[in-house]
C-alpha atoms as a PDB file:
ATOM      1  CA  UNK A   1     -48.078  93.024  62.426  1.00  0.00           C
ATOM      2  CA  UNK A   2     -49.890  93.382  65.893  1.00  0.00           C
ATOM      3  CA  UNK A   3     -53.038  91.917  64.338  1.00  0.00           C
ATOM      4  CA  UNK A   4     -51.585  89.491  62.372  1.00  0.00           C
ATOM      5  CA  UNK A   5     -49.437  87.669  65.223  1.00  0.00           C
ATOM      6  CA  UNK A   6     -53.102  88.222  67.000  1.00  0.00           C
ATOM      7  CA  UNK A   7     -54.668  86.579  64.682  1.00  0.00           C
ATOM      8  CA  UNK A   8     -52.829  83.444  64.176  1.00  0.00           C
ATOM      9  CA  UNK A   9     -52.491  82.966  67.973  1.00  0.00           C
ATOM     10  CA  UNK A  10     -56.325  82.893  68.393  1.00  0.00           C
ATOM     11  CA  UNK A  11     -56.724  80.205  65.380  1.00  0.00           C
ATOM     12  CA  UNK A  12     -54.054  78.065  67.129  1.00  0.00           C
ATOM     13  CA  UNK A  13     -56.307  78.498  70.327  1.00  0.00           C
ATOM     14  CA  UNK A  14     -59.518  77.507  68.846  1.00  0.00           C
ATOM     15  CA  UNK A  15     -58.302  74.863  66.156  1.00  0.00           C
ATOM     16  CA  UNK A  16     -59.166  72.108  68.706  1.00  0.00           C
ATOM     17  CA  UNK A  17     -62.674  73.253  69.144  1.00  0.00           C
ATOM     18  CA  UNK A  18     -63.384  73.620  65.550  1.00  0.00           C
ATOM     19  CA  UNK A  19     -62.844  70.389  65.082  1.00  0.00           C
ATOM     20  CA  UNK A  20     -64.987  68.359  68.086  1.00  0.00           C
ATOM     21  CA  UNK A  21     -67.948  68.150  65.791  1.00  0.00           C
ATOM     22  CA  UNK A  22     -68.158  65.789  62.737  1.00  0.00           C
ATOM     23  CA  UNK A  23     -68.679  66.965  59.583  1.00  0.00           C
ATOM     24  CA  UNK A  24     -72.311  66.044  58.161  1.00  0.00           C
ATOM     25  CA  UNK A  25     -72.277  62.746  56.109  1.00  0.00           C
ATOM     26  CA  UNK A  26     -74.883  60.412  55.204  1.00  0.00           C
ATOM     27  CA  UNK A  27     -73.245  58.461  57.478  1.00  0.00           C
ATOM     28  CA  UNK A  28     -73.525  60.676  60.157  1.00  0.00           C
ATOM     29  CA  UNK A  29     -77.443  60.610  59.412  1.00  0.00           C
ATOM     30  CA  UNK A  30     -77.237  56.909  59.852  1.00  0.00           C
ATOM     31  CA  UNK A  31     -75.729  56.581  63.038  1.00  0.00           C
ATOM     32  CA  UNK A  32     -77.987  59.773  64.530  1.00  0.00           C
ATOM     33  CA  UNK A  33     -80.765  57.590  63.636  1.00  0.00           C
ATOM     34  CA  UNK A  34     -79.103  54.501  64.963  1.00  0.00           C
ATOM     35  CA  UNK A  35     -78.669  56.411  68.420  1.00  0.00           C
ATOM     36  CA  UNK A  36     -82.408  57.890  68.221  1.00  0.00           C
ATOM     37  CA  UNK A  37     -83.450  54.053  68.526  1.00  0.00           C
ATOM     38  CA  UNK A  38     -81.296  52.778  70.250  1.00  0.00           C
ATOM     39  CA  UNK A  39     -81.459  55.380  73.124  1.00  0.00           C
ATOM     40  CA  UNK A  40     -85.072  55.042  73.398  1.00  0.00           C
ATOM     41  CA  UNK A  41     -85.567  51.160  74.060  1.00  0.00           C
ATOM     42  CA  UNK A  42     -81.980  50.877  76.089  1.00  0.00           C
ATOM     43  CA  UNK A  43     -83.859  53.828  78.144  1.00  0.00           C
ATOM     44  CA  UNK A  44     -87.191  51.324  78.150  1.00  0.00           C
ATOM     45  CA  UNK A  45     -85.034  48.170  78.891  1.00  0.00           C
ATOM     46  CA  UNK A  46     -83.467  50.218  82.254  1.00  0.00           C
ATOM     47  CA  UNK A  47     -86.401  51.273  83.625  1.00  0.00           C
ATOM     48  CA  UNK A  48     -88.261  47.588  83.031  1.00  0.00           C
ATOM     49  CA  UNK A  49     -85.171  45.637  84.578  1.00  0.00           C
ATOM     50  CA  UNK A  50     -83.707  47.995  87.212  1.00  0.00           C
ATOM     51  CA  UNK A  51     -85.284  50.117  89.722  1.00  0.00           C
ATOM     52  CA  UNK A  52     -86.092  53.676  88.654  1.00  0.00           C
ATOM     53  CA  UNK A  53     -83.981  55.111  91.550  1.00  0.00           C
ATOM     54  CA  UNK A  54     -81.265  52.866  90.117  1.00  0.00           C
ATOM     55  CA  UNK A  55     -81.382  53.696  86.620  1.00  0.00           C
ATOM     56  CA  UNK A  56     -82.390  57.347  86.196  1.00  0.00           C
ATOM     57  CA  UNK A  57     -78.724  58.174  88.587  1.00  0.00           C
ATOM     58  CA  UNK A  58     -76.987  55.921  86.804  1.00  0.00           C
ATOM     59  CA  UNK A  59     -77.774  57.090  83.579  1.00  0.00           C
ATOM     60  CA  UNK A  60     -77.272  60.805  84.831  1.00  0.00           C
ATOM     61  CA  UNK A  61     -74.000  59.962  86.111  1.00  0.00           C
ATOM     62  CA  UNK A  62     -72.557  58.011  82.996  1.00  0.00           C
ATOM     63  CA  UNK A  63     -74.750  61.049  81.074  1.00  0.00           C
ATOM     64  CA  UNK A  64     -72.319  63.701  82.894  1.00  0.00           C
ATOM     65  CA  UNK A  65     -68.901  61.507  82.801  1.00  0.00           C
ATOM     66  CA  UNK A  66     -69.617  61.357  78.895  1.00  0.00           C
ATOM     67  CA  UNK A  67     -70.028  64.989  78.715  1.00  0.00           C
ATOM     68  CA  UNK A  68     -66.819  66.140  80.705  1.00  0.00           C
ATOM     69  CA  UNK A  69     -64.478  63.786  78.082  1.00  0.00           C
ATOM     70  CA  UNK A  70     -66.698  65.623  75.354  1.00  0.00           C
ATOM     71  CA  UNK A  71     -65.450  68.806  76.751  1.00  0.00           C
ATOM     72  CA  UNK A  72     -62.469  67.772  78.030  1.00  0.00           C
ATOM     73  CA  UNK A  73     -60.838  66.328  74.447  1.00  0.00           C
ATOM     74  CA  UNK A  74     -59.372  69.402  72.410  1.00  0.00           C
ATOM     75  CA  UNK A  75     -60.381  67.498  69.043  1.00  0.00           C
ATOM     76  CA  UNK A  76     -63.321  65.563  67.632  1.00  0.00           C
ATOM     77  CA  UNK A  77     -62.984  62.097  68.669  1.00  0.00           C
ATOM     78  CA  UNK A  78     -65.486  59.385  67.165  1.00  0.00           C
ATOM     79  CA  UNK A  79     -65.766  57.444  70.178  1.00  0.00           C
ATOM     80  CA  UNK A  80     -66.378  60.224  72.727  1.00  0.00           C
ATOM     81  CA  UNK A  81     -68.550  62.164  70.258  1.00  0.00           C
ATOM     82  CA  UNK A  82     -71.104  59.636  69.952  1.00  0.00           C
ATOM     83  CA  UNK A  83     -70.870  58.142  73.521  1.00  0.00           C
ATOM     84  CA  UNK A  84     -72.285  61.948  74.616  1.00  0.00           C
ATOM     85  CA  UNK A  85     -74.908  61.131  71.638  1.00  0.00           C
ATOM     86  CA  UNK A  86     -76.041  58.107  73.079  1.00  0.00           C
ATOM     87  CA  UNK A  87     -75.878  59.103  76.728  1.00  0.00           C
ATOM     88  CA  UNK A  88     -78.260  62.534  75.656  1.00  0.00           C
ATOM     89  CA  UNK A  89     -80.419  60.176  73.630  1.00  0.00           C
ATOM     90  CA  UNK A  90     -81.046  58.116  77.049  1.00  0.00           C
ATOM     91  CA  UNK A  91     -80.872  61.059  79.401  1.00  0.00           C
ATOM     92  CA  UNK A  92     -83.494  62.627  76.687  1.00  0.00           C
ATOM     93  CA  UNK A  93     -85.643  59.981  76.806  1.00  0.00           C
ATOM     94  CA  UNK A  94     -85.795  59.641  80.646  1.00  0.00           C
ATOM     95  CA  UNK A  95     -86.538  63.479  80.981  1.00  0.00           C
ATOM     96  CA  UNK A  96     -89.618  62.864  78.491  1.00  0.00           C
ATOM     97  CA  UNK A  97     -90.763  59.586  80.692  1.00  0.00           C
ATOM     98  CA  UNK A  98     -89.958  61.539  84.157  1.00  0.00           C
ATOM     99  CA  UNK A  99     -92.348  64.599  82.554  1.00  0.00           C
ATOM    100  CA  UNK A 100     -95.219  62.346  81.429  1.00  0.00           C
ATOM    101  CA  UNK A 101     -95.010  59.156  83.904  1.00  0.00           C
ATOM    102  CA  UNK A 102     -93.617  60.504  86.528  1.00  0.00           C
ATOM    103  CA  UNK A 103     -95.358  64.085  87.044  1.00  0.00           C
ATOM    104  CA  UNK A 104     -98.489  63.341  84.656  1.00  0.00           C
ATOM    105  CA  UNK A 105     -98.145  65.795  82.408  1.00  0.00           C
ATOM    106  CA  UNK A 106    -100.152  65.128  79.136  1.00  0.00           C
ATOM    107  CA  UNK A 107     -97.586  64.097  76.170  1.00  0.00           C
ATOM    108  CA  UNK A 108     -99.516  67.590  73.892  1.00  0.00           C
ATOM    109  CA  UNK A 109     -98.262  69.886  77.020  1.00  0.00           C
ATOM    110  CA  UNK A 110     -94.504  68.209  77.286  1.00  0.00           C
ATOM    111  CA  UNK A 111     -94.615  68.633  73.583  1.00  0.00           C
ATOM    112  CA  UNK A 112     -94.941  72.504  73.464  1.00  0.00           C
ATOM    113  CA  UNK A 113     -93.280  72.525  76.526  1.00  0.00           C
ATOM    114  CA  UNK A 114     -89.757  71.130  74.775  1.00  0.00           C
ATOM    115  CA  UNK A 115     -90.869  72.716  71.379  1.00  0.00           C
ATOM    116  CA  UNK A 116     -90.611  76.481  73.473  1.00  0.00           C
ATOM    117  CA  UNK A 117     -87.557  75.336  75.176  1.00  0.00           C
ATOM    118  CA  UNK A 118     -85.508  74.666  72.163  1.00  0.00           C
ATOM    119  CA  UNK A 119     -86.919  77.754  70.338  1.00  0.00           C
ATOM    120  CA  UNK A 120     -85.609  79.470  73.304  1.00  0.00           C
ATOM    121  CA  UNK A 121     -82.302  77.684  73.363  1.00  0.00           C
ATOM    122  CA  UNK A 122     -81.862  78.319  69.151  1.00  0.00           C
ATOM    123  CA  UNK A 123     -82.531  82.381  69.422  1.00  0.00           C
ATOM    124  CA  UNK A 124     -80.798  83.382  72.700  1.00  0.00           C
ATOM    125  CA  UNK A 125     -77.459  80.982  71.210  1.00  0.00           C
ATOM    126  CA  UNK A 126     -78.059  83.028  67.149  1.00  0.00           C
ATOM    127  CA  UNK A 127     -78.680  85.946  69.259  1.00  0.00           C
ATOM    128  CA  UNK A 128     -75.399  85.714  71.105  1.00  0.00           C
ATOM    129  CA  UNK A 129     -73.893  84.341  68.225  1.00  0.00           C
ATOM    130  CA  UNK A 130     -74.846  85.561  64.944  1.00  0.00           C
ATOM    131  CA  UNK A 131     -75.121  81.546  64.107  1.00  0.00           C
ATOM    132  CA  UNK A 132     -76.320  78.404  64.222  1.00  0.00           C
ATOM    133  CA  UNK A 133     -73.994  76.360  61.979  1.00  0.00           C
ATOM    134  CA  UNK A 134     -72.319  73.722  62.910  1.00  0.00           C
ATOM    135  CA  UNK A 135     -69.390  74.582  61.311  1.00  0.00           C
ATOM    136  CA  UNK A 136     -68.809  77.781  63.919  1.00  0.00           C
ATOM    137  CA  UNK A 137     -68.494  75.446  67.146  1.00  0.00           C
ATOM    138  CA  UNK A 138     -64.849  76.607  68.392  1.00  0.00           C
ATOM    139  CA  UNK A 139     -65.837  78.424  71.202  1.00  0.00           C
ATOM    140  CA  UNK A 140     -66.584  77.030  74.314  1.00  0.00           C
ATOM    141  CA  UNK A 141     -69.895  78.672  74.843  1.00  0.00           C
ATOM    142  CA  UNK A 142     -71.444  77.277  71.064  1.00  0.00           C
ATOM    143  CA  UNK A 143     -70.351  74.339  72.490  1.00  0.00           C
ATOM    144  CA  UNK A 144     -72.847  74.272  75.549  1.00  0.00           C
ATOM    145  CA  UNK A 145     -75.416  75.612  72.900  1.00  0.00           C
ATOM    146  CA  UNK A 146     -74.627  73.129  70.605  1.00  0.00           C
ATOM    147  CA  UNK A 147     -75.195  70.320  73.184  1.00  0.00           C
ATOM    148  CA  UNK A 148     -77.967  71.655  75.054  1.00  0.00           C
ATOM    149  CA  UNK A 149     -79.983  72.445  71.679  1.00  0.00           C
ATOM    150  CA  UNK A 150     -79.115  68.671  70.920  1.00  0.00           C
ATOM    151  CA  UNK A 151     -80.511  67.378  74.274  1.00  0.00           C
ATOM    152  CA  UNK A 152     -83.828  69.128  73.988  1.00  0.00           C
ATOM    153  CA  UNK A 153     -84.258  67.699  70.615  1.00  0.00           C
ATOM    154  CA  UNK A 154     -84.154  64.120  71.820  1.00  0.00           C
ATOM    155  CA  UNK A 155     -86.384  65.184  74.382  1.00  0.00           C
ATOM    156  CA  UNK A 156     -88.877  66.758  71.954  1.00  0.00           C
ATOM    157  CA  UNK A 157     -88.896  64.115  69.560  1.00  0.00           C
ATOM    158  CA  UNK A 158     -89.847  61.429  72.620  1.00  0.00           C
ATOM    159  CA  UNK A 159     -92.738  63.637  74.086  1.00  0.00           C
ATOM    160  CA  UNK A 160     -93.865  64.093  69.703  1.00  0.00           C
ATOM    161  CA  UNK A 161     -92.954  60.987  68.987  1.00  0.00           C
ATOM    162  CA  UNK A 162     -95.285  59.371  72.198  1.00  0.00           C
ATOM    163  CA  UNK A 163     -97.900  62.048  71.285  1.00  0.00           C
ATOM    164  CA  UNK A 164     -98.554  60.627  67.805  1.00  0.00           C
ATOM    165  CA  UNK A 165     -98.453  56.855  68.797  1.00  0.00           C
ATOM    166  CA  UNK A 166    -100.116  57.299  71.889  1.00  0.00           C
ATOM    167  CA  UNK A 167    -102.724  60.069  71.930  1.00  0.00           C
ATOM    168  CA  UNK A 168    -103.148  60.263  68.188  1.00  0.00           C
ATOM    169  CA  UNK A 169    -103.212  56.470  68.332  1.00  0.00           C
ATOM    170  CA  UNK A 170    -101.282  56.032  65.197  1.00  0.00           C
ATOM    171  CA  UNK A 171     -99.137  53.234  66.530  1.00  0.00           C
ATOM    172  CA  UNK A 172     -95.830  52.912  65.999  1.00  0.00           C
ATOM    173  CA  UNK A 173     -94.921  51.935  62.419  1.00  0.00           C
ATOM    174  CA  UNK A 174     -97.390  54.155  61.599  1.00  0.00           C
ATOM    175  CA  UNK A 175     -95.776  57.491  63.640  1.00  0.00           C
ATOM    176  CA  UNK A 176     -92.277  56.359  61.531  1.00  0.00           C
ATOM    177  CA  UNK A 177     -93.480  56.449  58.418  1.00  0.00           C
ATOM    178  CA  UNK A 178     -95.483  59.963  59.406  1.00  0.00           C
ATOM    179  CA  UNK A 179     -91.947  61.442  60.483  1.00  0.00           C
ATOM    180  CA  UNK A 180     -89.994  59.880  57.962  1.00  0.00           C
ATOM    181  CA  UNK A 181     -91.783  61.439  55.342  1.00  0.00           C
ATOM    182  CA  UNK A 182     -91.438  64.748  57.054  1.00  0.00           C
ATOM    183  CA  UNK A 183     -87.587  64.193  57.609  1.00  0.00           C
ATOM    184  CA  UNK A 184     -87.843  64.052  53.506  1.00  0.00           C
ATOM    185  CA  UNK A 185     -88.735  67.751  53.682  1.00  0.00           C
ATOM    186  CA  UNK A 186     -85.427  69.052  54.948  1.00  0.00           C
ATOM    187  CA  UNK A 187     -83.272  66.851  52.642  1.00  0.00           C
ATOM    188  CA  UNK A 188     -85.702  67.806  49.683  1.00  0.00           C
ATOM    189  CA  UNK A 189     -85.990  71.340  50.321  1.00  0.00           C
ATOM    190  CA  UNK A 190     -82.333  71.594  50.665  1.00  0.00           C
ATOM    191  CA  UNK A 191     -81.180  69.929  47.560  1.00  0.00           C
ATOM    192  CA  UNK A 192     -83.773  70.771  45.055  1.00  0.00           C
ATOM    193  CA  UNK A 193     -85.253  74.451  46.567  1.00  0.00           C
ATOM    194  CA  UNK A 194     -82.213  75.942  47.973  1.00  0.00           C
ATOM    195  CA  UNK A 195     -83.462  76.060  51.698  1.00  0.00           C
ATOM    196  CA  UNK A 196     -80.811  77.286  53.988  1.00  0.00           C
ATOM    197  CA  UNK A 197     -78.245  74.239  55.054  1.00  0.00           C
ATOM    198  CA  UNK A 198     -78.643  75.285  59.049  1.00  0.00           C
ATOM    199  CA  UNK A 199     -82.425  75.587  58.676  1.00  0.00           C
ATOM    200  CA  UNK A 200     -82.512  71.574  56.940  1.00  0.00           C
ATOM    201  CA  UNK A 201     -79.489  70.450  59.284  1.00  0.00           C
ATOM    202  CA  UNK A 202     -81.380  71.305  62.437  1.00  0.00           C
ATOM    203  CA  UNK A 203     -85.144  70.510  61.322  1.00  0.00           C
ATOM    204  CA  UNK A 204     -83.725  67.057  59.802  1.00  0.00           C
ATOM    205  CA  UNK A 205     -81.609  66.719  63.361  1.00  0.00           C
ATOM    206  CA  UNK A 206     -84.918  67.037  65.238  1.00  0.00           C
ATOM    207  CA  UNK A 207     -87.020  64.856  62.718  1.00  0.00           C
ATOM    208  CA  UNK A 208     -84.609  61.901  63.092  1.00  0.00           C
ATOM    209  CA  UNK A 209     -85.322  61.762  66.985  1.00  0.00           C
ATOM    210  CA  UNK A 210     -89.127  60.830  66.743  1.00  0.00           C
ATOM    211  CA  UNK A 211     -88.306  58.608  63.156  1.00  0.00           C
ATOM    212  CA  UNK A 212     -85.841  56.750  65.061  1.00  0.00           C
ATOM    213  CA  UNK A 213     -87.926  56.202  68.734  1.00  0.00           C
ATOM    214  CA  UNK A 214     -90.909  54.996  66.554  1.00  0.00           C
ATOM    215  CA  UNK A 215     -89.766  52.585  64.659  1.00  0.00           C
ATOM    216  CA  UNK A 216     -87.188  51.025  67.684  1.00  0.00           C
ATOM    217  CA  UNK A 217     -90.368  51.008  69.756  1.00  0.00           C
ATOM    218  CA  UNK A 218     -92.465  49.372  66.922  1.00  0.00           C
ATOM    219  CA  UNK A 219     -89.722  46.382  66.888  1.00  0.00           C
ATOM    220  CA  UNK A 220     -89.851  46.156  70.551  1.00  0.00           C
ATOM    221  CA  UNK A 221     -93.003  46.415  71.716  1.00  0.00           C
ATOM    222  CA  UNK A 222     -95.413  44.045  72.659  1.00  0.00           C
ATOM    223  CA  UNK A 223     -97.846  42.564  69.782  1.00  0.00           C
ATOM    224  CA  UNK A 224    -100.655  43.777  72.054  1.00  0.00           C
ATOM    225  CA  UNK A 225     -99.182  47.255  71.784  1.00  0.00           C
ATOM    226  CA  UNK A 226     -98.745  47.130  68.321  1.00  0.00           C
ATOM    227  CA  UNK A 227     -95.013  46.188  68.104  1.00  0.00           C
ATOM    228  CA  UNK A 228     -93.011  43.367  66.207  1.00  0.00           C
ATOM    229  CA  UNK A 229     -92.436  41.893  69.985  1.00  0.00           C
ATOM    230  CA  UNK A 230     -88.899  41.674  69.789  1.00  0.00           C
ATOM    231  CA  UNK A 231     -87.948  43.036  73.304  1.00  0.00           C
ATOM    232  CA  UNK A 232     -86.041  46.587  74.388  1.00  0.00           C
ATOM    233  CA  UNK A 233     -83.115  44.409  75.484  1.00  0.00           C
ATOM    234  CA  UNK A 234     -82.471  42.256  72.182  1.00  0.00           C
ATOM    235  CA  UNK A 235     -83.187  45.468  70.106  1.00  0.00           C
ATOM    236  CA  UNK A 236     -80.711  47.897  71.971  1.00  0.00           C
ATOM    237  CA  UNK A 237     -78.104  44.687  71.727  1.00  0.00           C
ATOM    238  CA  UNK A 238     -78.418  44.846  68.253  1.00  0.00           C
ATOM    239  CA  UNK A 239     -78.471  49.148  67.714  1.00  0.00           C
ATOM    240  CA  UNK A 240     -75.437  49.035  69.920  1.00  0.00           C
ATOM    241  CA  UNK A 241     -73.846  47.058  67.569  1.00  0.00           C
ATOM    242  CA  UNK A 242     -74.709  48.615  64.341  1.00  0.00           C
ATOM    243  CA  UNK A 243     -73.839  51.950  66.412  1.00  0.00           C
ATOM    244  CA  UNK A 244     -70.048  51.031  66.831  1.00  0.00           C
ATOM    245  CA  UNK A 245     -69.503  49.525  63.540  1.00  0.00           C
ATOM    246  CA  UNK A 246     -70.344  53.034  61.857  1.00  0.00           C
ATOM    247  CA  UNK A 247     -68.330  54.209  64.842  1.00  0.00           C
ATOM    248  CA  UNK A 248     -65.533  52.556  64.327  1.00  0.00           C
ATOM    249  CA  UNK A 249     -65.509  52.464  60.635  1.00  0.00           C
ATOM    250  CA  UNK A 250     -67.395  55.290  59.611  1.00  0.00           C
ATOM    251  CA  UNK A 251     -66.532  57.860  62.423  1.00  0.00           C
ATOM    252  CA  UNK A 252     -65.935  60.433  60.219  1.00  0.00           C
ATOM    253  CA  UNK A 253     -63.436  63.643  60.131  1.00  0.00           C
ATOM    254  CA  UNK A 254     -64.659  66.721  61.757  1.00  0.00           C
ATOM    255  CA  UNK A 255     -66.376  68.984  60.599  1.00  0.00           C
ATOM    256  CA  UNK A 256     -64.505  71.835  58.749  1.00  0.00           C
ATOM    257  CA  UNK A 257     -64.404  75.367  60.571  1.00  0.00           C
ATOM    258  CA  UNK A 258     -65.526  77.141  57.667  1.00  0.00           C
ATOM    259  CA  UNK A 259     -66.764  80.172  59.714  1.00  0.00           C
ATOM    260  CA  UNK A 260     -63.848  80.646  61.887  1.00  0.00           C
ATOM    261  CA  UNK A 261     -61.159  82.378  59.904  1.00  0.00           C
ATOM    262  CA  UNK A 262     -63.802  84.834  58.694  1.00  0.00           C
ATOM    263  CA  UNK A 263     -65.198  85.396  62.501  1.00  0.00           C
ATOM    264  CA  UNK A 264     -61.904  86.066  63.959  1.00  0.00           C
ATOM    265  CA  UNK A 265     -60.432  88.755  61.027  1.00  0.00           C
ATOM    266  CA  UNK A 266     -63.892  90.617  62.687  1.00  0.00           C
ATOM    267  CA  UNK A 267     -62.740  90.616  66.335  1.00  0.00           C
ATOM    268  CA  UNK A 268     -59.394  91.008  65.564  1.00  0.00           C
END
């Protein structure tokens, strides 16, 4: 009886975390890519309009506020969920820029240096965990995984994304379609050779990063850089946009805690 009146108290308590992450939806591919873009030229259009020690504590401190309501909320919410999104896409961005502009650090070295990080961040968080789903975030500490995994993926898929269209001097368009075609490995290996759903969620969530940056750079850059020459400021005006209309209308329900009961009948 012990167990049982155990048991039922420590779903109530962790029902609100279960649920502060959306459940995976085409639509929740869309708008990830939507915030890829849209992160990386609003991060472009700061540092071309306002000074650098302006803009980078700004967008640390907006960056932070976002995160505290992400914690703070005891449910998913649409609004706050993708505000942190956005905020990590810029903050990701900027950490990329700070590493390569900033301290000079080739875009090959910042690459390895993020892909290392996040291999670091995915097996201390399954080694602590026993997962890396999605659907187990209802404790507080796979919730810092969860985020901090997510903000060294927008950082690695700047310094890859940079490293292709820069060094590799495949342009922008050209670095899209490249990563586009490998974001099609995930979704195909997943629904036609059985590969393991967190293995495609997380290689598709990294993918999306570099597919998105390329192609919002390729519509605002410069003709002379290889771009459609639409400008970072017109192009993030128009992401935003598209951003909270999925928001708003396609926000989604979260994602179901599939993991949970099954965890806790363990501990308990």
């Amino acid at each position: 009886m012990n167990k049982k009146v155990a048991l039922s108290n420590t779903m109530n308590q962790v029902k609100g975390i279960a649920a502060k992450v959306p459940e995976i939806t085409l639509y929740f591919w869309i708008t990830k890519l939507l915030t890829t873009g849209m992160g990386e030229v609003a991060s472009d259009y700061l540092f071309e309009h306002l000074n650098p020690l302006i803009s980078a504590p700004l967008s640390v401190v907006i960056f932070i506020i976002a995160m505290i309501l992400q914690f703070k909320v005891s449910r998913y919410i649409p609004g706050v969920y993708w505000l942190v999104v956005v905020m990590v896409s810029i903050f990701g961005t900027m950490a990329a820029d700070v590493i390569r502009v900033g301290l000079g650090i080739p875009y090959v070295v910042s690459t390895v240096f993020f892909i290392v990080a996040l291999a670091a961040i995915l097996f201390t968080w399954y080694s602590k965990e026993k997962t890396l789903s999605v659907h187990s975030i209802y404790t507080r500490r796979r919730e810092v995984f969860y985020w901090l995994t997510v903000l060294t993926t927008f950082a690695l898929g700047t310094s890859a994304g940079d490293l292709t269209a820069s060094n590799m001097h495949l342009g922008y368009f050209t670095s899209g379609i490249v990563f586009t075609c490998l974001l099609a490995i995930p979704a195909i290996g997943f629904w036609l050779f059985g590969m393991k759903e967190i293995i495609a969620f997380w290689f598709a969530y990294i993918l999306t990063r570099p597919v998105g940056a390329s192609f919002s750079d390729w519509l605002s850059a410069t003709h002379a850089s290889g771009g459609m020459g639409y400008g970072s400021g017109p192009v993030s005006l128009v992401l935003t946009i598209f951003i909270i209309l999925f928001v708003v209308f396609r926000g989604g329900a979260a994602a179901k805690g599939t993991e949970v009961e099954g965890d806790l009948v363990e501990t308990v």
